[in-house]
Structures are given as structure tokens and as C-alpha cells.
PDB file of N, CA and C in Angstrom:
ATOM      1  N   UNK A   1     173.495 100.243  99.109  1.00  0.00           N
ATOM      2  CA  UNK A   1     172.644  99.558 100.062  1.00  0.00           C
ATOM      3  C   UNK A   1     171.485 100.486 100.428  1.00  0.00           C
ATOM      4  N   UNK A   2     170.360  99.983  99.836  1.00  0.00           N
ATOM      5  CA  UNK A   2     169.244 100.859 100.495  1.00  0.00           C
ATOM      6  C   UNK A   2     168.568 100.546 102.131  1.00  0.00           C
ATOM      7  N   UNK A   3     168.884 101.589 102.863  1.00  0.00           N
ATOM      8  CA  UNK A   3     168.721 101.207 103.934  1.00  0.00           C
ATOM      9  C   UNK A   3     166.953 101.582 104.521  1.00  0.00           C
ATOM     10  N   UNK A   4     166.327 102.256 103.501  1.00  0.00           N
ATOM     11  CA  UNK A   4     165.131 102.492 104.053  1.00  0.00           C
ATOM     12  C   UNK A   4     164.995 103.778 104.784  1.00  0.00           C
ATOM     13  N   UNK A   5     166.310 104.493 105.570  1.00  0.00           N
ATOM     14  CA  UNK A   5     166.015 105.606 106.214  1.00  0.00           C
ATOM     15  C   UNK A   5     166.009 106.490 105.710  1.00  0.00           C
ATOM     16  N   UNK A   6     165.196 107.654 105.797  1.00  0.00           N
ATOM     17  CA  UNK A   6     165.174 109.034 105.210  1.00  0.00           C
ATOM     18  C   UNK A   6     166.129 109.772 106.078  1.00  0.00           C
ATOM     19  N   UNK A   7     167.265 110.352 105.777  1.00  0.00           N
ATOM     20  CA  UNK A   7     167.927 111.551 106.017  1.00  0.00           C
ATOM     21  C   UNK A   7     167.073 112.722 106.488  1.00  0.00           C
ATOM     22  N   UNK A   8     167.548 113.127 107.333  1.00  0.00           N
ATOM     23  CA  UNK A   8     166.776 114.185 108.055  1.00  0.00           C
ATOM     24  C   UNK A   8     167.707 115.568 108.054  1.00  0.00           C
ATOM     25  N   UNK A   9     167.854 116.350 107.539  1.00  0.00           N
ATOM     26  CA  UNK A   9     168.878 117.385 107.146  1.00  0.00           C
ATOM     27  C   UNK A   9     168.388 118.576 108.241  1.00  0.00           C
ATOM     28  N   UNK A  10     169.574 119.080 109.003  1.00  0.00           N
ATOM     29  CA  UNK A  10     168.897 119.772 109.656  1.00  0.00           C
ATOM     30  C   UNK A  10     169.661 121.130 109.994  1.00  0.00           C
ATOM     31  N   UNK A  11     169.461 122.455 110.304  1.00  0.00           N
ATOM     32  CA  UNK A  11     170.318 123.412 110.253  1.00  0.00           C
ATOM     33  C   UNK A  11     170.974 123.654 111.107  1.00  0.00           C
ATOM     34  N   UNK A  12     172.111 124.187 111.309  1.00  0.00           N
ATOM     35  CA  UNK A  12     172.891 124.439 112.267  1.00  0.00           C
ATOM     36  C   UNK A  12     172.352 124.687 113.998  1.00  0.00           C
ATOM     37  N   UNK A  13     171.314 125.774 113.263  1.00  0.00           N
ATOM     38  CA  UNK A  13     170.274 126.869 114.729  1.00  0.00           C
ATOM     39  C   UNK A  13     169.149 125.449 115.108  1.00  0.00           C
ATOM     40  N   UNK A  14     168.753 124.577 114.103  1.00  0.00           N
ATOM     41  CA  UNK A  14     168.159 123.781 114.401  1.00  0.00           C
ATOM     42  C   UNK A  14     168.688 122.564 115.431  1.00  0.00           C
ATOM     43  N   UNK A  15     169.684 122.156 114.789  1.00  0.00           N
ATOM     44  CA  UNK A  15     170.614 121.335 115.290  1.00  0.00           C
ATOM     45  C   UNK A  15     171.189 121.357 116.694  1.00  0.00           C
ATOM     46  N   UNK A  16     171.662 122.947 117.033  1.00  0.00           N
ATOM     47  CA  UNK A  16     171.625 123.439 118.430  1.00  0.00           C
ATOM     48  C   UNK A  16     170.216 123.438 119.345  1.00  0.00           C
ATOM     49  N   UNK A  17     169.259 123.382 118.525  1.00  0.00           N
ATOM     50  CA  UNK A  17     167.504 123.435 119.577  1.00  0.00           C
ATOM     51  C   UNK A  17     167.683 121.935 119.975  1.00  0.00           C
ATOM     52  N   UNK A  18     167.859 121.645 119.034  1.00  0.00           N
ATOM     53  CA  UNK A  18     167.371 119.925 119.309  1.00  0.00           C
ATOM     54  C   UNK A  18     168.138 119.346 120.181  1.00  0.00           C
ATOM     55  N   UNK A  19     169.817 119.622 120.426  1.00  0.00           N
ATOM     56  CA  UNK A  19     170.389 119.376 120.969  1.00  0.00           C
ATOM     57  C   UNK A  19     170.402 119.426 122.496  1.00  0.00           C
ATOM     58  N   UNK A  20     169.794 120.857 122.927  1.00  0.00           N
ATOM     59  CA  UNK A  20     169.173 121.177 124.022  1.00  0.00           C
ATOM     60  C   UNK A  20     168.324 120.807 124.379  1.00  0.00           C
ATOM     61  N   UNK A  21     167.452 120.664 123.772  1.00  0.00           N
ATOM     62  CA  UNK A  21     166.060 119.757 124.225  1.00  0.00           C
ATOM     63  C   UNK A  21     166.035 118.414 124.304  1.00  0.00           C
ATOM     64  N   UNK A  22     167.727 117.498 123.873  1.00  0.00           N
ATOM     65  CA  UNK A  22     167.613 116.079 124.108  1.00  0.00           C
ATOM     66  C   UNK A  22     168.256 116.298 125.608  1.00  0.00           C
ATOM     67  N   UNK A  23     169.111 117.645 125.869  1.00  0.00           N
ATOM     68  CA  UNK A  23     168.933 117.317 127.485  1.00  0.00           C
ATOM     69  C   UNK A  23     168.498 117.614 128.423  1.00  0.00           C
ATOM     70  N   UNK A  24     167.338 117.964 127.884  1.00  0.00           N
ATOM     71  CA  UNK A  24     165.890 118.019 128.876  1.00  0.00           C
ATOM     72  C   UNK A  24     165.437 119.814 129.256  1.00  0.00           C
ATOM     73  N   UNK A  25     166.148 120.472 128.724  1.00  0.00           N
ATOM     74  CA  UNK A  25     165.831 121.987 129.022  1.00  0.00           C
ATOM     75  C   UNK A  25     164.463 122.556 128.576  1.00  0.00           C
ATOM     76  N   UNK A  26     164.328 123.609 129.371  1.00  0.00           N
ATOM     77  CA  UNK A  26     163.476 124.202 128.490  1.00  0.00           C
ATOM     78  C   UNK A  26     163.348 125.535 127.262  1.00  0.00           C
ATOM     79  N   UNK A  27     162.331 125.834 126.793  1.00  0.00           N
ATOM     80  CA  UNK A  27     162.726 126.763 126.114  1.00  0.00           C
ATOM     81  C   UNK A  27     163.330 128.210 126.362  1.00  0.00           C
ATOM     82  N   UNK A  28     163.191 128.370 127.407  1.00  0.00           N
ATOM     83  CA  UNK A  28     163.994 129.973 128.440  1.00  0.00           C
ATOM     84  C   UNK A  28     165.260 129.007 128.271  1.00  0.00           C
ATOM     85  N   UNK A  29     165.154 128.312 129.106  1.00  0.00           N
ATOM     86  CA  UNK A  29     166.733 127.956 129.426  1.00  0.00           C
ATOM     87  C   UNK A  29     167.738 127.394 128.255  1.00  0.00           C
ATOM     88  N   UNK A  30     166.771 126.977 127.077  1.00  0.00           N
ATOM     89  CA  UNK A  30     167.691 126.696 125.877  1.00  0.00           C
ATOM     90  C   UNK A  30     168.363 128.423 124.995  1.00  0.00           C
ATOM     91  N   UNK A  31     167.117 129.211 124.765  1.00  0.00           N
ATOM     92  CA  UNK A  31     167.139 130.658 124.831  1.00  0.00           C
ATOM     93  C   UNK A  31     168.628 131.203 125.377  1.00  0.00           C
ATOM     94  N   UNK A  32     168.504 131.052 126.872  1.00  0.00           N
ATOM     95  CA  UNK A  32     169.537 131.569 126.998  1.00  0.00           C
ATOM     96  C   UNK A  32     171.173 131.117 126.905  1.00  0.00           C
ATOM     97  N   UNK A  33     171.344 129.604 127.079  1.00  0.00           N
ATOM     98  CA  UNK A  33     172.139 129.025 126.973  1.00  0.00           C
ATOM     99  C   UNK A  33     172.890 129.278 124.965  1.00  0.00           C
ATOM    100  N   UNK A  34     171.935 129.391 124.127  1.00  0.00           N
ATOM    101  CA  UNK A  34     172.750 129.890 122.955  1.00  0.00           C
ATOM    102  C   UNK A  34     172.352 131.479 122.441  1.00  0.00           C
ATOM    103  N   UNK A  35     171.851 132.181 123.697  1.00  0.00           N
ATOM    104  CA  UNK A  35     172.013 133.816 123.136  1.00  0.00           C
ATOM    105  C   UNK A  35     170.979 133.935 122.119  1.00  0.00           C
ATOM    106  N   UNK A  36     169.319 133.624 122.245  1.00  0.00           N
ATOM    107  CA  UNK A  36     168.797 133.483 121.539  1.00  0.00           C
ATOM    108  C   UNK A  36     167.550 133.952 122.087  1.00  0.00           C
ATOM    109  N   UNK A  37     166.574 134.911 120.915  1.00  0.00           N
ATOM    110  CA  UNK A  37     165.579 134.741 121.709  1.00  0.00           C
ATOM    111  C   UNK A  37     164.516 134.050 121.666  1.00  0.00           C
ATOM    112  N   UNK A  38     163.631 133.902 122.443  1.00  0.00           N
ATOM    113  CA  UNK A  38     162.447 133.182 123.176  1.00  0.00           C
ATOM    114  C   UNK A  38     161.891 132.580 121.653  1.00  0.00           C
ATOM    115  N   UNK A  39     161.365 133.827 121.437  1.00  0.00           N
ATOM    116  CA  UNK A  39     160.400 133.141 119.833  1.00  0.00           C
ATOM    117  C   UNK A  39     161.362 132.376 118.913  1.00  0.00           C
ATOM    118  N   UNK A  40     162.267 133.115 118.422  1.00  0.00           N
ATOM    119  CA  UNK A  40     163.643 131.931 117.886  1.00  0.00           C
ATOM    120  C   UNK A  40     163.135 130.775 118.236  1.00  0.00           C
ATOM    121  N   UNK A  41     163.617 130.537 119.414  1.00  0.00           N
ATOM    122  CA  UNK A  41     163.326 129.324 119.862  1.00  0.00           C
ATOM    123  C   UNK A  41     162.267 127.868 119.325  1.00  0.00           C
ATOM    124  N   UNK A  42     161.027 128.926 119.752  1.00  0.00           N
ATOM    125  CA  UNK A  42     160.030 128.612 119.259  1.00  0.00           C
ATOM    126  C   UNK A  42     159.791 128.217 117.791  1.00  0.00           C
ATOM    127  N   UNK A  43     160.298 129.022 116.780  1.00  0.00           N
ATOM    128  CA  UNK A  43     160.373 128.960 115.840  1.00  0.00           C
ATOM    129  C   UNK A  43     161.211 127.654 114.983  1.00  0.00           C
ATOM    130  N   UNK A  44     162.207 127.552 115.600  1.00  0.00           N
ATOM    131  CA  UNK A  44     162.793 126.715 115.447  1.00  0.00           C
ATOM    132  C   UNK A  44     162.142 124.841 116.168  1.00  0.00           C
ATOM    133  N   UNK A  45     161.565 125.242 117.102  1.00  0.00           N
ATOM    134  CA  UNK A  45     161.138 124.049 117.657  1.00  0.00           C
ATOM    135  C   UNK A  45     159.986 123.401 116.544  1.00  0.00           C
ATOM    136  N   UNK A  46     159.441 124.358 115.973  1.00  0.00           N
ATOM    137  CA  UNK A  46     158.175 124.552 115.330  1.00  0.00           C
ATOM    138  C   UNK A  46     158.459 123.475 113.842  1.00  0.00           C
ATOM    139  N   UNK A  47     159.315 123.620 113.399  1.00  0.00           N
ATOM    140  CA  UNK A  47     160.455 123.425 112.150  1.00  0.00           C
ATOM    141  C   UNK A  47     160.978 122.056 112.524  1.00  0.00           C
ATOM    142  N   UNK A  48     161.508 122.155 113.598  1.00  0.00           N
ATOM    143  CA  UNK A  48     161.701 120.559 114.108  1.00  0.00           C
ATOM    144  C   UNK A  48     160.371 119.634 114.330  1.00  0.00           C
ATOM    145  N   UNK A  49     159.551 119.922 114.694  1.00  0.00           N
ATOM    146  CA  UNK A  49     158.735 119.309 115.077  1.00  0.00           C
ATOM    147  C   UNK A  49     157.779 118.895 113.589  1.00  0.00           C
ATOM    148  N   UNK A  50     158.004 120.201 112.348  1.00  0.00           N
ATOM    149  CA  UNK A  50     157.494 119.407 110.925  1.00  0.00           C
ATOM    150  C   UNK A  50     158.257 118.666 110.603  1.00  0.00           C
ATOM    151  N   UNK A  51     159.769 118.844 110.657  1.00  0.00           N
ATOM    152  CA  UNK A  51     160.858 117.748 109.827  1.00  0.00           C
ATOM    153  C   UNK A  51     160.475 116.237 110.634  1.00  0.00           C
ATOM    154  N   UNK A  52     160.311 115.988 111.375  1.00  0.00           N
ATOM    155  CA  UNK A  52     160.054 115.138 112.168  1.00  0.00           C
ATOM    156  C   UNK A  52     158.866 114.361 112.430  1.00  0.00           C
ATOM    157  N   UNK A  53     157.988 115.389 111.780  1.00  0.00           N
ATOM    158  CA  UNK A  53     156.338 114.933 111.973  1.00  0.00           C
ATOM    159  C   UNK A  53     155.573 114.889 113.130  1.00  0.00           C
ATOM    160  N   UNK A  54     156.090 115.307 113.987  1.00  0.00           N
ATOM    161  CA  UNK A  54     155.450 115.084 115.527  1.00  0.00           C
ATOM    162  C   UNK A  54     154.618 116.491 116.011  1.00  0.00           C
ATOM    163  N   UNK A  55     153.447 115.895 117.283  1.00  0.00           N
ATOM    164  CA  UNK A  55     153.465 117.101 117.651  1.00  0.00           C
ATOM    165  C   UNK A  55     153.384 117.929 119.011  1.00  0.00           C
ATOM    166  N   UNK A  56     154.538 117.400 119.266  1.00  0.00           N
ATOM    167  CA  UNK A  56     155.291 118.064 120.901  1.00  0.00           C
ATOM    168  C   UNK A  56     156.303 117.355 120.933  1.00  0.00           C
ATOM    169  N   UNK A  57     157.198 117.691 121.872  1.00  0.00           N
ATOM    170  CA  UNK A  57     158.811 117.640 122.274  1.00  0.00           C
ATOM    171  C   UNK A  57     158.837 116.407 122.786  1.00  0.00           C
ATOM    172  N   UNK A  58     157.840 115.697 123.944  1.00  0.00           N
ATOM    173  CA  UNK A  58     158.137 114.014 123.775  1.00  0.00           C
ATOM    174  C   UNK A  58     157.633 113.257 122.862  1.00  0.00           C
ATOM    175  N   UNK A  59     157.238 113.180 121.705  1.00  0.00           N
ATOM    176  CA  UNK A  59     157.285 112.865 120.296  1.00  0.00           C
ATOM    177  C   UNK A  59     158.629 112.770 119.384  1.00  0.00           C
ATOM    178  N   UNK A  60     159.020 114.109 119.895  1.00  0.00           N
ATOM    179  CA  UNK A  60     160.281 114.355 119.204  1.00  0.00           C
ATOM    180  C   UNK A  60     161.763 113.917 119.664  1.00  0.00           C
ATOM    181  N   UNK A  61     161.528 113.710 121.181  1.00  0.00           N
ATOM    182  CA  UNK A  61     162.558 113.140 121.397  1.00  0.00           C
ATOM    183  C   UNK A  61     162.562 111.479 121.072  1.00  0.00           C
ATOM    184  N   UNK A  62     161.355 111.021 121.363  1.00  0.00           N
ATOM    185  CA  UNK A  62     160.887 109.706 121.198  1.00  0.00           C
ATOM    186  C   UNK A  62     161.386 109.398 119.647  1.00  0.00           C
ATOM    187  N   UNK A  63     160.726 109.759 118.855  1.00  0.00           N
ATOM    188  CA  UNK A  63     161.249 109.340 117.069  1.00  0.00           C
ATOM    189  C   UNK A  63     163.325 109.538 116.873  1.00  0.00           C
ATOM    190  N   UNK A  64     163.410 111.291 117.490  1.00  0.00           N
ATOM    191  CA  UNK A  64     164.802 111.353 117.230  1.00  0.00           C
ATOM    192  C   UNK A  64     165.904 110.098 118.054  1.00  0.00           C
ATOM    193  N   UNK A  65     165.253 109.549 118.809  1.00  0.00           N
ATOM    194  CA  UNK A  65     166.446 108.645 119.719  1.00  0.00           C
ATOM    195  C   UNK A  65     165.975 107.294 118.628  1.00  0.00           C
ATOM    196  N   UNK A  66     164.805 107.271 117.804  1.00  0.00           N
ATOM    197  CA  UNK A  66     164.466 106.055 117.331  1.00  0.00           C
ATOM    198  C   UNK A  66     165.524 105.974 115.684  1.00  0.00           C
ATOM    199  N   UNK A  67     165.663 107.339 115.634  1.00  0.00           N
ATOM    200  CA  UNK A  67     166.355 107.713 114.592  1.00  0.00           C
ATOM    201  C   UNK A  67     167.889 107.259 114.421  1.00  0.00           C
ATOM    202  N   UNK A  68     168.105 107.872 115.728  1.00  0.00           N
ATOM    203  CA  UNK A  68     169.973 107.465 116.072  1.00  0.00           C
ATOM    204  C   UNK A  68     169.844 106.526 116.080  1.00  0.00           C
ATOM    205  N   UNK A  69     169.174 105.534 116.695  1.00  0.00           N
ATOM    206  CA  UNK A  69     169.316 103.813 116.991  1.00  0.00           C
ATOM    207  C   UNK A  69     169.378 103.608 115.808  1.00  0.00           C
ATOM    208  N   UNK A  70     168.345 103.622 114.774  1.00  0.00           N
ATOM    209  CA  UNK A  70     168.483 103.234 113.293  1.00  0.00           C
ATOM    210  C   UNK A  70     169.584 103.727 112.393  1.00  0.00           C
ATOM    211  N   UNK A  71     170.162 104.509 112.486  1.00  0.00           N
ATOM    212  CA  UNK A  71     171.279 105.133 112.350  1.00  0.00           C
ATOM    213  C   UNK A  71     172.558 103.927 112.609  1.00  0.00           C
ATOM    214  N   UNK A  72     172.497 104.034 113.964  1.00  0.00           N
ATOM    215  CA  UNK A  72     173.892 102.894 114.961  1.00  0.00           C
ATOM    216  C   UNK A  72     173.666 101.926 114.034  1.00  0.00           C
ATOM    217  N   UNK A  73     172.232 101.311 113.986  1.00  0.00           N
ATOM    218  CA  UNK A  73     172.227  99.838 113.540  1.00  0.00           C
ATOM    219  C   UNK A  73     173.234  99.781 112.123  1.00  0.00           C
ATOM    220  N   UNK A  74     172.318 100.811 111.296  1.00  0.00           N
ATOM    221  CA  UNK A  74     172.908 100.740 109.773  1.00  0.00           C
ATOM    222  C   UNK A  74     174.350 100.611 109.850  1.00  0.00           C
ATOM    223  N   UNK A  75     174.785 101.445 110.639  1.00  0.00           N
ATOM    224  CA  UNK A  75     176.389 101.700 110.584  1.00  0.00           C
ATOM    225  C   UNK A  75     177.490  99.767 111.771  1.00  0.00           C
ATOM    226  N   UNK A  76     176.499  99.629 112.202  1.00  0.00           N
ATOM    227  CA  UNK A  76     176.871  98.317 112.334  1.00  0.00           C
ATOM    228  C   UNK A  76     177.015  96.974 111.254  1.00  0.00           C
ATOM    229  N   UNK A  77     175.930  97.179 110.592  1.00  0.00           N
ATOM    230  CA  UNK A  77     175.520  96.255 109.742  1.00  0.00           C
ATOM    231  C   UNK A  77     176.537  96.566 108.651  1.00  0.00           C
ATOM    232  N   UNK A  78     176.465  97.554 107.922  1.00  0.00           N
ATOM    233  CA  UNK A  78     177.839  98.204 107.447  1.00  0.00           C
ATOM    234  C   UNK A  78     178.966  97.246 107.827  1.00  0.00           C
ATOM    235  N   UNK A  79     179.642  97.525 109.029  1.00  0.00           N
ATOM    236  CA  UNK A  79     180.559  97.410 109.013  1.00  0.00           C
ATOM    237  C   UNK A  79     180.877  95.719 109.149  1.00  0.00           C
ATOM    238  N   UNK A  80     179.938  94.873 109.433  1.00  0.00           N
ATOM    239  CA  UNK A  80     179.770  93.317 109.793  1.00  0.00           C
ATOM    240  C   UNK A  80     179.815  93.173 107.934  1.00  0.00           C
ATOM    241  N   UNK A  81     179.011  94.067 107.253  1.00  0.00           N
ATOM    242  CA  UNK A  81     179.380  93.554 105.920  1.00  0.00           C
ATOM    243  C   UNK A  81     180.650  94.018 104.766  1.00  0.00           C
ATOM    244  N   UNK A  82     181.309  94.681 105.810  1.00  0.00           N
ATOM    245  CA  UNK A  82     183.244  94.734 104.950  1.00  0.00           C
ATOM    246  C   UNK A  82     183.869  94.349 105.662  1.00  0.00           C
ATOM    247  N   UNK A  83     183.373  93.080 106.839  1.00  0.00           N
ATOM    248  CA  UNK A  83     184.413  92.527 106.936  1.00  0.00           C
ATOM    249  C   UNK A  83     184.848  93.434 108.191  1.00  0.00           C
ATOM    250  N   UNK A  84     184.336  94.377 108.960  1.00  0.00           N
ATOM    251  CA  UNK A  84     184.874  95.237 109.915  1.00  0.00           C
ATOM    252  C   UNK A  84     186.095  95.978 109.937  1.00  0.00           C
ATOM    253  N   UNK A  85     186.122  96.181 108.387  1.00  0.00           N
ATOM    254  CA  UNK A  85     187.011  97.637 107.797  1.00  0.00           C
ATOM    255  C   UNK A  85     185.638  98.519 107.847  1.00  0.00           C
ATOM    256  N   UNK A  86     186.196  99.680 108.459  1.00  0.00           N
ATOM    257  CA  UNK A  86     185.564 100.916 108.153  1.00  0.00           C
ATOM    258  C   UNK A  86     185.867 101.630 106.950  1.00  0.00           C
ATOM    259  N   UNK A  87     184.650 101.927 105.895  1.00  0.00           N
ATOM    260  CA  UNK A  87     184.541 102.312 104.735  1.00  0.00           C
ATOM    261  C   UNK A  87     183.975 103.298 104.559  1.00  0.00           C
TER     262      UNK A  87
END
């Protein structure tokens, strides 16, 4: 089933930025919350923000929540089409 969405692959250190920044922190306070420093940070935000195409953090949260939704949907539609066995 081609669903049209591009996979967005993302790294672990990435995965932890983004995570923090969907709950609203900032970059000190994401920094310190995973033992990281400042530019890290940055660096990583930087990386998210190409995988993503955007350019600032409400962009990025904006597309990434547009992402999960499209995500949910697929995995609904999925499952309405086996019959609501999970496959």
C-alpha cells in the first residue's frame, strides 16, 4: 500500500531534541535535562529542522504533529482494511 508518506528517520540524540521540544522547553533546559551541551543542542535542532524542511521550532512542531496524525491515520486505515486484525 503506497501511502504517500515519506519516512522520516531520525537519530537517537535527534529523537531525544525533538522530543523535548514537543514539550515546549527550551534549549538550556533541553541541554540540561539530557546532559548535553548548549551547541549540541543546537546542532542537532539545526538537523531537525533540514530533515523536516522548516525554518524554526513552530514550523517544526507544526509539520511533526502533522506527521503523527498522518501516521495514526495510515495505521487506522490499515487496520479497517484487515478486517481489524492487527498485521
Amino acid at each position: 500500500m503506497n501511502t504517500g508518506l515519506t519516512p522520516i528517520f531520525l537519530k537517537s540524540g535527534e529523537r531525544d531534541v525533538l522530543n523535548h521540544i514537543m514539550l515546549g522547553k527550551t534549549d538550556r533546559q533541553i541541554a540540561s535535562a539530557i546532559n548535553m551541551s548548549l551547541g549540541c543542542i543546537k546542532d542537532r535542532k539545526r538537523r531537525l529542522f533540514d530533515r523536516f524542511e522548516v525554518a524554526n521550532t513552530k514550523e517544526l512542531i507544526v509539520k511533526y504533529n502533522n506527521y503523527l496524525r498522518r501516521i495514526k491515520d495510515i495505521e487506522e486505515i490499515r487496520n479497517k482494511l484487515s478486517g481489524g486484525i492487527n498485521v
